[in-house]
Every structure is written in C-alpha cells, then in structure tokens.
PDB file of N, CA and C in Angstrom:
ATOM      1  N   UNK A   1     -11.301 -21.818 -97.792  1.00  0.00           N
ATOM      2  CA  UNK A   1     -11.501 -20.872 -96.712  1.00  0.00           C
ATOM      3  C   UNK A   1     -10.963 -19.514 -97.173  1.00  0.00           C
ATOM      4  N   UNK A   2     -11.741 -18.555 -96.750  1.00  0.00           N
ATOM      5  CA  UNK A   2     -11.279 -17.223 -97.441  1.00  0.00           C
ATOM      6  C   UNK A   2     -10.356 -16.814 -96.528  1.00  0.00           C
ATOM      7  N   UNK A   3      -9.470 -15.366 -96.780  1.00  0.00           N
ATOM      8  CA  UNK A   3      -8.233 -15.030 -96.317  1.00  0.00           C
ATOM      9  C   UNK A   3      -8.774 -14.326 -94.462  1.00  0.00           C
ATOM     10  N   UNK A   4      -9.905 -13.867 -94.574  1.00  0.00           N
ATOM     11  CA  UNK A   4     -10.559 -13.020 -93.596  1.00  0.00           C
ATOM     12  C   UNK A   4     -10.939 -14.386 -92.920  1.00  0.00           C
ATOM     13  N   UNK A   5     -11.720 -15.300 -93.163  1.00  0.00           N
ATOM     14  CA  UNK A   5     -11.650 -16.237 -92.419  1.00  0.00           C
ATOM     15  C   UNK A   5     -10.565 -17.290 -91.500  1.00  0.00           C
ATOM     16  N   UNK A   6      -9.861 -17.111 -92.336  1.00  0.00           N
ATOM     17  CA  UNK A   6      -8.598 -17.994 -91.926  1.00  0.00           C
ATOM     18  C   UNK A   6      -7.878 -16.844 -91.332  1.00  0.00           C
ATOM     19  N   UNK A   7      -7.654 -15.571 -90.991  1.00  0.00           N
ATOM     20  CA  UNK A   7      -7.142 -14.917 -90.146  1.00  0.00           C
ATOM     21  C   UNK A   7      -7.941 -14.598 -89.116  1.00  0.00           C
ATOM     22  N   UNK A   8      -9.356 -14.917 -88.914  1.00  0.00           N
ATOM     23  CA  UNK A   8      -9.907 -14.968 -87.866  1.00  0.00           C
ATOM     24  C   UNK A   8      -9.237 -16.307 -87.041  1.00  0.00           C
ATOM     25  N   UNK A   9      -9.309 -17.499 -87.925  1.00  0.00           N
ATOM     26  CA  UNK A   9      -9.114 -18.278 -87.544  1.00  0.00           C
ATOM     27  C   UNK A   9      -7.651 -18.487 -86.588  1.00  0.00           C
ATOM     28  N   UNK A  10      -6.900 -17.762 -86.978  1.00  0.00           N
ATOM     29  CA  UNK A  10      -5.112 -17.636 -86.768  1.00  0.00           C
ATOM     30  C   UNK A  10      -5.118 -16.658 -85.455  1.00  0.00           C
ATOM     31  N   UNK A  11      -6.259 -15.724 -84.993  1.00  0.00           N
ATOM     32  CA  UNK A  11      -6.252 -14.662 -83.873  1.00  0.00           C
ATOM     33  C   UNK A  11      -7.027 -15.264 -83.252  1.00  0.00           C
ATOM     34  N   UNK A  12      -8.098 -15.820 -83.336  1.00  0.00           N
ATOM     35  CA  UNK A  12      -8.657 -17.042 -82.330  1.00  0.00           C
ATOM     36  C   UNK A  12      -7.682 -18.269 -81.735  1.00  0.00           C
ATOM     37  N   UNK A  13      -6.839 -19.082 -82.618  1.00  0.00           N
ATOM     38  CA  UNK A  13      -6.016 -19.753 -82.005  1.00  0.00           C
ATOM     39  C   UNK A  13      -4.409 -18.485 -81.171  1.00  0.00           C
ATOM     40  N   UNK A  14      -4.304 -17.815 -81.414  1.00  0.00           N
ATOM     41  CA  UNK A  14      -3.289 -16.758 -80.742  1.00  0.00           C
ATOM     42  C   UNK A  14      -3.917 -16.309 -79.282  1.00  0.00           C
ATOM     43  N   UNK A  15      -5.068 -16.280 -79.478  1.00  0.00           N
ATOM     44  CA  UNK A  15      -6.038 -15.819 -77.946  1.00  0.00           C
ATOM     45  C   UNK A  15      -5.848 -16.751 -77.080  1.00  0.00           C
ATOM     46  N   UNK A  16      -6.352 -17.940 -77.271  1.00  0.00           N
ATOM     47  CA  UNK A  16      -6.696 -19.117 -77.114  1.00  0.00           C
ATOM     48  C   UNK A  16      -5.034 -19.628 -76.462  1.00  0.00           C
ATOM     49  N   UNK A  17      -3.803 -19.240 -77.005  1.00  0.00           N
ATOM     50  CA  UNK A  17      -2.538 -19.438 -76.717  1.00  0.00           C
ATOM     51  C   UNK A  17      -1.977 -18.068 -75.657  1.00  0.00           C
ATOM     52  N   UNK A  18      -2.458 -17.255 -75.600  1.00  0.00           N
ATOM     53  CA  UNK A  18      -2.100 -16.659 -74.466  1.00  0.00           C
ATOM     54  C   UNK A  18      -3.368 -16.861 -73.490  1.00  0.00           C
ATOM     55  N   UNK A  19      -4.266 -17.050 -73.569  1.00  0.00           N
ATOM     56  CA  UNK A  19      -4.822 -17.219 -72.657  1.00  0.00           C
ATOM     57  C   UNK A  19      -4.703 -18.084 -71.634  1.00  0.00           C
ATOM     58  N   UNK A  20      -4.237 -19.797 -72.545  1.00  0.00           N
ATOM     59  CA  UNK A  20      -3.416 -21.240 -72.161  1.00  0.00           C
ATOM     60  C   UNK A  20      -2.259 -20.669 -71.327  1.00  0.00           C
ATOM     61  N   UNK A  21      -1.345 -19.686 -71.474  1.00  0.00           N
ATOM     62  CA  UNK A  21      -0.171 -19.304 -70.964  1.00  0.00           C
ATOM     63  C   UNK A  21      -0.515 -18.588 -69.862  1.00  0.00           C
ATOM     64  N   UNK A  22      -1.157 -17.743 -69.589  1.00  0.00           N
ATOM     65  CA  UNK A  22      -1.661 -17.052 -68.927  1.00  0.00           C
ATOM     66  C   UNK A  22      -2.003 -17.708 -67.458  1.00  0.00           C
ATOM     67  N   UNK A  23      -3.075 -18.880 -67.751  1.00  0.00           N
ATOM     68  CA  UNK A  23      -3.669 -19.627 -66.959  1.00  0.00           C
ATOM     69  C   UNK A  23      -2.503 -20.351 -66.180  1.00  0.00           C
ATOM     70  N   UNK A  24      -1.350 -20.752 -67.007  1.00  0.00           N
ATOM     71  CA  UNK A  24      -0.525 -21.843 -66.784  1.00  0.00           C
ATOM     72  C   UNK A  24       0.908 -21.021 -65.492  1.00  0.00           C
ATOM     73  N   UNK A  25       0.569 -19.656 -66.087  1.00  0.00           N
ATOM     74  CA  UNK A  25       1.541 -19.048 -64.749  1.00  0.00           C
ATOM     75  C   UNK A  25       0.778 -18.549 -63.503  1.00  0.00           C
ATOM     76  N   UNK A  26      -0.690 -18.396 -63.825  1.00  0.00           N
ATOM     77  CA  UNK A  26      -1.214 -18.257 -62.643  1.00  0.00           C
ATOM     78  C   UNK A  26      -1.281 -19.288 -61.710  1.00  0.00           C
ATOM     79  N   UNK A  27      -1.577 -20.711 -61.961  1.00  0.00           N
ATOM     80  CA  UNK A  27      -1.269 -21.665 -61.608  1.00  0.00           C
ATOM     81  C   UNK A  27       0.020 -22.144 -60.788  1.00  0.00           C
ATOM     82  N   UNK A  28       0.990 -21.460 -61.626  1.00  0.00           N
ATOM     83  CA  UNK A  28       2.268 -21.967 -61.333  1.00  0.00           C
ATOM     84  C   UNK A  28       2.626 -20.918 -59.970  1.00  0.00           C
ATOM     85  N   UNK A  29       2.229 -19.585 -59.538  1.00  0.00           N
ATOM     86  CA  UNK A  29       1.829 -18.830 -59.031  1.00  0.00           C
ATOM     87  C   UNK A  29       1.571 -19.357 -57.934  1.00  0.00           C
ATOM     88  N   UNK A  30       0.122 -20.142 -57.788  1.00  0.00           N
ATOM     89  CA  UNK A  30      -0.411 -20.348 -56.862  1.00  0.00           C
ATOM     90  C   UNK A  30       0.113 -21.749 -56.189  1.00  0.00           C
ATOM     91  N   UNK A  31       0.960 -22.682 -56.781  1.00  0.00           N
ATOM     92  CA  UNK A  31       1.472 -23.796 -56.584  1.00  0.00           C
ATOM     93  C   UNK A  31       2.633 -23.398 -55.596  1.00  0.00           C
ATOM     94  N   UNK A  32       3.322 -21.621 -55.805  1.00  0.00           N
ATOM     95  CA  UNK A  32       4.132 -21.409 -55.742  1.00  0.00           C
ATOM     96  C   UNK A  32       3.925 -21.331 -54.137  1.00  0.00           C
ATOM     97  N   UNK A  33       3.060 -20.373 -54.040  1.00  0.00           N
ATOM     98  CA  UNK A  33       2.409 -19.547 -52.684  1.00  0.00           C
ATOM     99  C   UNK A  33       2.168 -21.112 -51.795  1.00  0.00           C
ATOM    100  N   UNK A  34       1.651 -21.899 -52.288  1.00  0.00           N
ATOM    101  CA  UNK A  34       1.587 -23.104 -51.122  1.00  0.00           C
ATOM    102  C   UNK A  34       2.289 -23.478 -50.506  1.00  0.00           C
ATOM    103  N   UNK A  35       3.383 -22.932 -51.118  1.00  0.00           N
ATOM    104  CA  UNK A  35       4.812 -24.050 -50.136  1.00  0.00           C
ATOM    105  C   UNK A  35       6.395 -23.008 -50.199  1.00  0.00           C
ATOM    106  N   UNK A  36       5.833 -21.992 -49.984  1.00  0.00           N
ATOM    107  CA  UNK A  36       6.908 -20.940 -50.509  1.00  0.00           C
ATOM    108  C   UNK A  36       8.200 -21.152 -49.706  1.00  0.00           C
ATOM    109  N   UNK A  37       7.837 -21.739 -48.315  1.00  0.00           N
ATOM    110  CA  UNK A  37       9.655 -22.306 -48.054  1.00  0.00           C
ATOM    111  C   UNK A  37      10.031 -23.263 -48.497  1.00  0.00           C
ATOM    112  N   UNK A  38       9.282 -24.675 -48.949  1.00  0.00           N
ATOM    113  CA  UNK A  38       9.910 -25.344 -49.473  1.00  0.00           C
ATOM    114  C   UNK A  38      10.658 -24.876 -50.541  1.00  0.00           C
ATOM    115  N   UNK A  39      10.309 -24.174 -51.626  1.00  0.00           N
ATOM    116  CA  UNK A  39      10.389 -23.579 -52.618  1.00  0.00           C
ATOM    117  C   UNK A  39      11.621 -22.388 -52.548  1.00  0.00           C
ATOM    118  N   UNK A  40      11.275 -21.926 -51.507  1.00  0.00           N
ATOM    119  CA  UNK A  40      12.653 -20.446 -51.601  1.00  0.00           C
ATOM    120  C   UNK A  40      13.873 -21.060 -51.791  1.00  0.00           C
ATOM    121  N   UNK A  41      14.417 -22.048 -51.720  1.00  0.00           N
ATOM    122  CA  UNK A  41      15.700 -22.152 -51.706  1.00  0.00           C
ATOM    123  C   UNK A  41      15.903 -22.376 -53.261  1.00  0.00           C
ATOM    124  N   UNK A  42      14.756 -22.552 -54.292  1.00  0.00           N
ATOM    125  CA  UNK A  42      14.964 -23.053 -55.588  1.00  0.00           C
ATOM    126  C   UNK A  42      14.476 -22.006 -56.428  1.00  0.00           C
ATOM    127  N   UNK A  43      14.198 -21.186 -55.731  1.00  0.00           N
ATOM    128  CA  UNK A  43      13.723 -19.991 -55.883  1.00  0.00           C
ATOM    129  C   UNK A  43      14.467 -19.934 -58.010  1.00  0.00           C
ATOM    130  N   UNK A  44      15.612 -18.861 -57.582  1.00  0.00           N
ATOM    131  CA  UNK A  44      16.572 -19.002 -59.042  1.00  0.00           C
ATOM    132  C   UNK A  44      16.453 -19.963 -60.040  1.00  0.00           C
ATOM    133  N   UNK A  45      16.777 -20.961 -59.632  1.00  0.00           N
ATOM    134  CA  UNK A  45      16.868 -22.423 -60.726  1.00  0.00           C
ATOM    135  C   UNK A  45      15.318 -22.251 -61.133  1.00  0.00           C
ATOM    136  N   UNK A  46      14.091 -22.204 -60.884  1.00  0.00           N
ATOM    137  CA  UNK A  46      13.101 -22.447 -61.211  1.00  0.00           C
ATOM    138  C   UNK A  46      12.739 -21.731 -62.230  1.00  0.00           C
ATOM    139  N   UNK A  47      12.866 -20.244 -61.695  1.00  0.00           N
ATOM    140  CA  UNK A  47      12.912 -19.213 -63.019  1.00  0.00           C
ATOM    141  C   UNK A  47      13.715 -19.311 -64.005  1.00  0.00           C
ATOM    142  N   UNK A  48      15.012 -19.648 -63.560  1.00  0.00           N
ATOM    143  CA  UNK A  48      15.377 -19.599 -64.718  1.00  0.00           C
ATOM    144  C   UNK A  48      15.433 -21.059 -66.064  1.00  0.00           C
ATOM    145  N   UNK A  49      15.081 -22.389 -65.349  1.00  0.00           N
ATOM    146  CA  UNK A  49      14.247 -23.300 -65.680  1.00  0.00           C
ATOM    147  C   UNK A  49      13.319 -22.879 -66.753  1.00  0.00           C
ATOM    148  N   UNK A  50      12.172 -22.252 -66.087  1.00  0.00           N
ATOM    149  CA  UNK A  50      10.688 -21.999 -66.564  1.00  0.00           C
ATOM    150  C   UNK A  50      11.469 -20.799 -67.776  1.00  0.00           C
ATOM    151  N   UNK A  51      12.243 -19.753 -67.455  1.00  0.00           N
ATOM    152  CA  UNK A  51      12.476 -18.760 -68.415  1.00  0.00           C
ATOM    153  C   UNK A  51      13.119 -19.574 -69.790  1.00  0.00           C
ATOM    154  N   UNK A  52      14.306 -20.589 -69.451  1.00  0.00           N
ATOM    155  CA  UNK A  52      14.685 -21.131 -70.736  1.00  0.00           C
ATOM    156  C   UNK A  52      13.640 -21.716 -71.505  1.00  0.00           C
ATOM    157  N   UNK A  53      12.484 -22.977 -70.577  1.00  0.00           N
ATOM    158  CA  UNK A  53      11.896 -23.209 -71.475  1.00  0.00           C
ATOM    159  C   UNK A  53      10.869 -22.654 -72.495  1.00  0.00           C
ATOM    160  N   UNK A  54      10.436 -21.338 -71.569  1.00  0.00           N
ATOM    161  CA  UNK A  54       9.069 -20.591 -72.263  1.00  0.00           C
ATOM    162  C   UNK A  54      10.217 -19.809 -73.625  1.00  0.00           C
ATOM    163  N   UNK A  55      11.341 -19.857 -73.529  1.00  0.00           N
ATOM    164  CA  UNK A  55      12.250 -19.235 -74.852  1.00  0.00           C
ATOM    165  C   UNK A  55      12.105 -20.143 -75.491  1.00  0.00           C
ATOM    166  N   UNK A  56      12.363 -21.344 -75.360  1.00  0.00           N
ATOM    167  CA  UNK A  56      12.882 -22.241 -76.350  1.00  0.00           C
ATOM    168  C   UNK A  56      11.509 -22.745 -77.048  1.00  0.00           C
ATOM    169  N   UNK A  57      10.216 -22.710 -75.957  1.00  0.00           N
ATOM    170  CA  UNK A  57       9.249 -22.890 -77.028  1.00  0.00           C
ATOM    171  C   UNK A  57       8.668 -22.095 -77.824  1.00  0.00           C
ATOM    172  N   UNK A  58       8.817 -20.709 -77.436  1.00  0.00           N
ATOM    173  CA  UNK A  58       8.364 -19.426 -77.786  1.00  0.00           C
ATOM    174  C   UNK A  58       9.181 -19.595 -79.426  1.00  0.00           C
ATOM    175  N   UNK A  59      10.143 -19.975 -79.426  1.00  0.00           N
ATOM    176  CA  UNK A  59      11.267 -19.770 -80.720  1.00  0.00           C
ATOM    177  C   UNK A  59      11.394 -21.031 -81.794  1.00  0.00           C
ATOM    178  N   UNK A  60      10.294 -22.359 -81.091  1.00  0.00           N
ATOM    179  CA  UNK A  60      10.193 -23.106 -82.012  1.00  0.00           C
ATOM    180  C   UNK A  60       8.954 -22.918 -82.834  1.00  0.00           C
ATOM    181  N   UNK A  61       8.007 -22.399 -82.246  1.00  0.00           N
ATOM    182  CA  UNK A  61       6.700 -22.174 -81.990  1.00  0.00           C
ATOM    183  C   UNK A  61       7.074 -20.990 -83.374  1.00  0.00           C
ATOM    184  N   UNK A  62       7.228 -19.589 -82.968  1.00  0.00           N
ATOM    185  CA  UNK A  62       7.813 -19.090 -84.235  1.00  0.00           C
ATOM    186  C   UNK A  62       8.257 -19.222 -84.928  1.00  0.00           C
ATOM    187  N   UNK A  63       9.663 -20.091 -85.409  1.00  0.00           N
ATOM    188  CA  UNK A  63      10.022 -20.789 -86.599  1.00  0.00           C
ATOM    189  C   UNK A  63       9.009 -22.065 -87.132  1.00  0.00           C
ATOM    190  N   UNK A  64       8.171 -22.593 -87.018  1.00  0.00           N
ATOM    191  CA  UNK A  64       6.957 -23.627 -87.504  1.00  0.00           C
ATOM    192  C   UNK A  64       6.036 -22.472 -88.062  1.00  0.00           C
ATOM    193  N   UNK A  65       5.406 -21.242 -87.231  1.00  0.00           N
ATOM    194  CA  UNK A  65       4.805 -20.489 -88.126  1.00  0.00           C
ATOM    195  C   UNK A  65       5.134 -19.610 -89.403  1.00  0.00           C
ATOM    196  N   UNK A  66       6.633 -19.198 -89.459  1.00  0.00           N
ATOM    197  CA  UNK A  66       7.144 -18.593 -90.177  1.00  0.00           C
ATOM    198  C   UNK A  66       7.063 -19.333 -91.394  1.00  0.00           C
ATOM    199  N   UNK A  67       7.451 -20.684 -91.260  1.00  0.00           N
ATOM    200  CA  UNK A  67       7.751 -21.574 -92.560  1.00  0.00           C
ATOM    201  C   UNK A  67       6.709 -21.842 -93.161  1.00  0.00           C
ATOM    202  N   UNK A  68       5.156 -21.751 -92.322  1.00  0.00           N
ATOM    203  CA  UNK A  68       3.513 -21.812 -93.011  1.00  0.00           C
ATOM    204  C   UNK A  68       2.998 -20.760 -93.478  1.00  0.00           C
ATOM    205  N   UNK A  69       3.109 -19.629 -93.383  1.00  0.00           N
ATOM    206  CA  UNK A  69       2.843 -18.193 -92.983  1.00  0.00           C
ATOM    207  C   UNK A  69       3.618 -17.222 -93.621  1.00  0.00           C
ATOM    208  N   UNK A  70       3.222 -16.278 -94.008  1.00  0.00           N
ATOM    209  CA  UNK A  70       3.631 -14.966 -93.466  1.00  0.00           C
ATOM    210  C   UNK A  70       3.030 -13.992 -92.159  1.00  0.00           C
ATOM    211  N   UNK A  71       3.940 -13.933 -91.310  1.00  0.00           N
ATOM    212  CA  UNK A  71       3.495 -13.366 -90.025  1.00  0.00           C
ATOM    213  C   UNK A  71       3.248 -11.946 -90.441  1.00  0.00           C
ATOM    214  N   UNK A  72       2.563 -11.077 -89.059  1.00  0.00           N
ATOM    215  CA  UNK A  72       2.120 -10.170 -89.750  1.00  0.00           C
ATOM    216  C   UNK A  72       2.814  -9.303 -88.513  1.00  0.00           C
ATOM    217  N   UNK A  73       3.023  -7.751 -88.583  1.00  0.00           N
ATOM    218  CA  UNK A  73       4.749  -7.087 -88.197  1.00  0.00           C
ATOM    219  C   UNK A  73       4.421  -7.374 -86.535  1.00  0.00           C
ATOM    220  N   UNK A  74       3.071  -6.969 -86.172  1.00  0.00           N
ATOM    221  CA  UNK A  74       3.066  -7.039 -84.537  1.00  0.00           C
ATOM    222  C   UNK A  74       3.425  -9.073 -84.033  1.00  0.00           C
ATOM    223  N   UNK A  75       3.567  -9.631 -84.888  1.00  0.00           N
ATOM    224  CA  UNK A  75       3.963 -10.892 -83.938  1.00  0.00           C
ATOM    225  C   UNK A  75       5.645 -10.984 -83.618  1.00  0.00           C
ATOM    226  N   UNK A  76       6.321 -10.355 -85.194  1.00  0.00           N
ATOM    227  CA  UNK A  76       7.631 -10.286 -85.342  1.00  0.00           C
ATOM    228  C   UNK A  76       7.771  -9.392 -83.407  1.00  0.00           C
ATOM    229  N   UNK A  77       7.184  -8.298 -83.347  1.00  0.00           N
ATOM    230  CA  UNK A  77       7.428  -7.507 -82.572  1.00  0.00           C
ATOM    231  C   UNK A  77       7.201  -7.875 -81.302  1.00  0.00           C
ATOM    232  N   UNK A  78       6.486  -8.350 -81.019  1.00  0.00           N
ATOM    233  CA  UNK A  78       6.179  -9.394 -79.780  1.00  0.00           C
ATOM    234  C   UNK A  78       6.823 -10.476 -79.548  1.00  0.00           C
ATOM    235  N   UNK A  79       7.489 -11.027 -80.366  1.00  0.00           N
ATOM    236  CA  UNK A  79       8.260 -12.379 -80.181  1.00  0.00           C
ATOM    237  C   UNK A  79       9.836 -11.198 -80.104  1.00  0.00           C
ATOM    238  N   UNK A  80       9.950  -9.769 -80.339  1.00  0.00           N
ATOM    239  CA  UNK A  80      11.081  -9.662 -80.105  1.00  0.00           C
ATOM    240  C   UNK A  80      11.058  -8.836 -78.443  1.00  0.00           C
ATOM    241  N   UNK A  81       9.613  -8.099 -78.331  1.00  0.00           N
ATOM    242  CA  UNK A  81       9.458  -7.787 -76.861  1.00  0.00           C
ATOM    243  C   UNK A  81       9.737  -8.760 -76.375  1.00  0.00           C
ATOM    244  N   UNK A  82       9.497 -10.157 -76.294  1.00  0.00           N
ATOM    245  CA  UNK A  82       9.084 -11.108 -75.137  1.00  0.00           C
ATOM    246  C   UNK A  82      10.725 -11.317 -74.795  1.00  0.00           C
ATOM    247  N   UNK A  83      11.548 -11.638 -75.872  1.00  0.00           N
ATOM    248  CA  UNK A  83      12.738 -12.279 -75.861  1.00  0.00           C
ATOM    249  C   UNK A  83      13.586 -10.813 -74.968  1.00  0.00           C
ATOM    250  N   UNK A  84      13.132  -9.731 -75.245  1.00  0.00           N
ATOM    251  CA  UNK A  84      14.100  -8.415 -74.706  1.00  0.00           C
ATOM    252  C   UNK A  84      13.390  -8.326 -72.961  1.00  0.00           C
ATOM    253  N   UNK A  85      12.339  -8.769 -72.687  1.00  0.00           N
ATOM    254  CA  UNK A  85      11.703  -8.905 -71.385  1.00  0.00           C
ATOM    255  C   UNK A  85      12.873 -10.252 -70.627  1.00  0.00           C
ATOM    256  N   UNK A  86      12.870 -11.112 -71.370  1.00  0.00           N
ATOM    257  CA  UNK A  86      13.622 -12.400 -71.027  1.00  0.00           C
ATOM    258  C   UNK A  86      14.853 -12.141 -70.277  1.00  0.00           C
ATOM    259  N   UNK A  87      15.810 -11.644 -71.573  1.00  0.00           N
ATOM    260  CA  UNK A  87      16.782 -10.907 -71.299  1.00  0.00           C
ATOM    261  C   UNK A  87      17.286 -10.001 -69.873  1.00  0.00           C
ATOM    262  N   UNK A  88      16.133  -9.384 -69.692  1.00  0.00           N
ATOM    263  CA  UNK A  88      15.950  -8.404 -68.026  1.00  0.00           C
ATOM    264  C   UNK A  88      15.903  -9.370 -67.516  1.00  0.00           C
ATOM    265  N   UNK A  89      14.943 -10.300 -67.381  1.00  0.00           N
ATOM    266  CA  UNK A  89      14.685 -10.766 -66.632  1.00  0.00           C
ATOM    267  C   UNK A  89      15.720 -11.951 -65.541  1.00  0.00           C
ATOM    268  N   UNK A  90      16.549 -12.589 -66.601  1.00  0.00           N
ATOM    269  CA  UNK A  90      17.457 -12.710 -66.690  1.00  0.00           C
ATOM    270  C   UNK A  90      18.783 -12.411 -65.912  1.00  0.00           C
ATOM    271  N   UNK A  91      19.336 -10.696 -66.435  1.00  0.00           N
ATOM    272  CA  UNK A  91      20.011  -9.801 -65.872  1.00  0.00           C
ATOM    273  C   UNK A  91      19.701  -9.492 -64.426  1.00  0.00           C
ATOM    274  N   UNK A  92      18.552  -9.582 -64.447  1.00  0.00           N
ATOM    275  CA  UNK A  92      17.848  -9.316 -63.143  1.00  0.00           C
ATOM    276  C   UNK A  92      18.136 -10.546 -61.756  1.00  0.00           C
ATOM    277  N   UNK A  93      18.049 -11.395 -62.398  1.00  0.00           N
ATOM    278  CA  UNK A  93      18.127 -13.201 -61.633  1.00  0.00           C
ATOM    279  C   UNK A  93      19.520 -13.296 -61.532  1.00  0.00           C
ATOM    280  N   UNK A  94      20.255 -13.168 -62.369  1.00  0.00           N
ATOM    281  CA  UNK A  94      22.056 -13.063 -62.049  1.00  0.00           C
ATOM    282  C   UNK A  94      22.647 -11.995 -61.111  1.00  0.00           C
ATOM    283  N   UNK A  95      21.655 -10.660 -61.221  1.00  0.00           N
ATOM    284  CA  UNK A  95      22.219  -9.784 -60.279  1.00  0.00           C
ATOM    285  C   UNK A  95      21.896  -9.710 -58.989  1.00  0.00           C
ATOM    286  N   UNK A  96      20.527 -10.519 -59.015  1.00  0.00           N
ATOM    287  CA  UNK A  96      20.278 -11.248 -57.683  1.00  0.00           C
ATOM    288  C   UNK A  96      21.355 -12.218 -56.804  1.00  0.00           C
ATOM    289  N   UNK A  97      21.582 -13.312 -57.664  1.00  0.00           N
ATOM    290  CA  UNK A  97      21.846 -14.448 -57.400  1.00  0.00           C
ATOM    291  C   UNK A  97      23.300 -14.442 -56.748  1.00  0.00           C
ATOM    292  N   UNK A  98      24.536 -13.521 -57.383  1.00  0.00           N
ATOM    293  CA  UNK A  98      25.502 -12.499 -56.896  1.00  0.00           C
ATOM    294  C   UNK A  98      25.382 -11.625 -55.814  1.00  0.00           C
ATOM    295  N   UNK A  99      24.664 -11.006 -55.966  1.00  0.00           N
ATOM    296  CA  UNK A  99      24.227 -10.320 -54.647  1.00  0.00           C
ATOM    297  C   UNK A  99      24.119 -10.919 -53.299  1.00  0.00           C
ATOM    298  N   UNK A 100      23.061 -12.084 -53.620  1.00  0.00           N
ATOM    299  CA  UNK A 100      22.711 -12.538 -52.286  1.00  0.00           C
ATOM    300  C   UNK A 100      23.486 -13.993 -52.201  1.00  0.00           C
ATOM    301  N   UNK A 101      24.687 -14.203 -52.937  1.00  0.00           N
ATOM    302  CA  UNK A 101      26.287 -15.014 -52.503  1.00  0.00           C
ATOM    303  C   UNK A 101      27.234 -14.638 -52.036  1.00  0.00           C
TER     304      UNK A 101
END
C-alpha cells in the first residue's frame, strides 16, 4: 500500500472516530433530556465519570498509535487541546460542586 494511500486510509478511520464520538454524546444528550430529574442529582459524578473515561481512552488510544506510527503535529495538538479542554472542564465541575455545597 502506498504512503498516500495508507494516509487516506488513517484520516478515513480518524473521521469515522469522531464521528462514532460525536454520535455517542449526542445520544448521551438525549438519554440525558429524558429523565433530567432523575438524573440531576448525579448530575457531577456523571461528568466527571464520562470525563475520566473519554481521558483515559483518549490516552491509550494515543499511546497504541504512537508506538505504530509517526503521528503527524495536528494530532499531537489535539490530543493536547482535548486534555487542556478536560482540565476546564474539570475546574469548572469542582467550582460548581463547592459552590452549590
């Protein structure tokens, strides 16, 4: 397989993986909206649930490609946006969570 091919191949499966992600919070979204009092009281734990795990796969997921690969600078950069979004997000859920104790 040539190099142009197989990097088509590598941005087709990357599409294909945010798109999967994409779908999977809209979902989670709309699961949310159905039952939003059951739900408010778990409100915190959930996010921050869903936030550890989308890190922890986000960071295995990158170390498996790194070790096949050389990545190319915008993924480095995106896997370090996502993790600095996290972070807020994060900051954000603790300064909540204080607040409204």
């Amino acid at each position: 397989m040539s190099n142009s091919t197989e990097d088509k191949r590598i941005g087709s499966i990357k599409h294909a993986e945010v798109l999967s992600v994409l779908g999977a919070g809209v979902l989670g979204a709309g699961l949310a909206l159905l039952a939003p009092a059951a739900l408010a009281p778990h409100v915190y734990w959930l996010i921050g649930v869903g936030t550890a795990v989308h890190g922890l796969g986000m960071t295995v997921k990158h170390r498996l490609e790194r070790e096949q690969r050389v990545q190319p600078d915008w993924e480095h950069m995106l896997f370090g946006a996502c993790w600095l979004a996290l972070m807020f997000l994060m900051a954000a859920l603790l300064l909540g969570f204080v607040v409204r104790s």
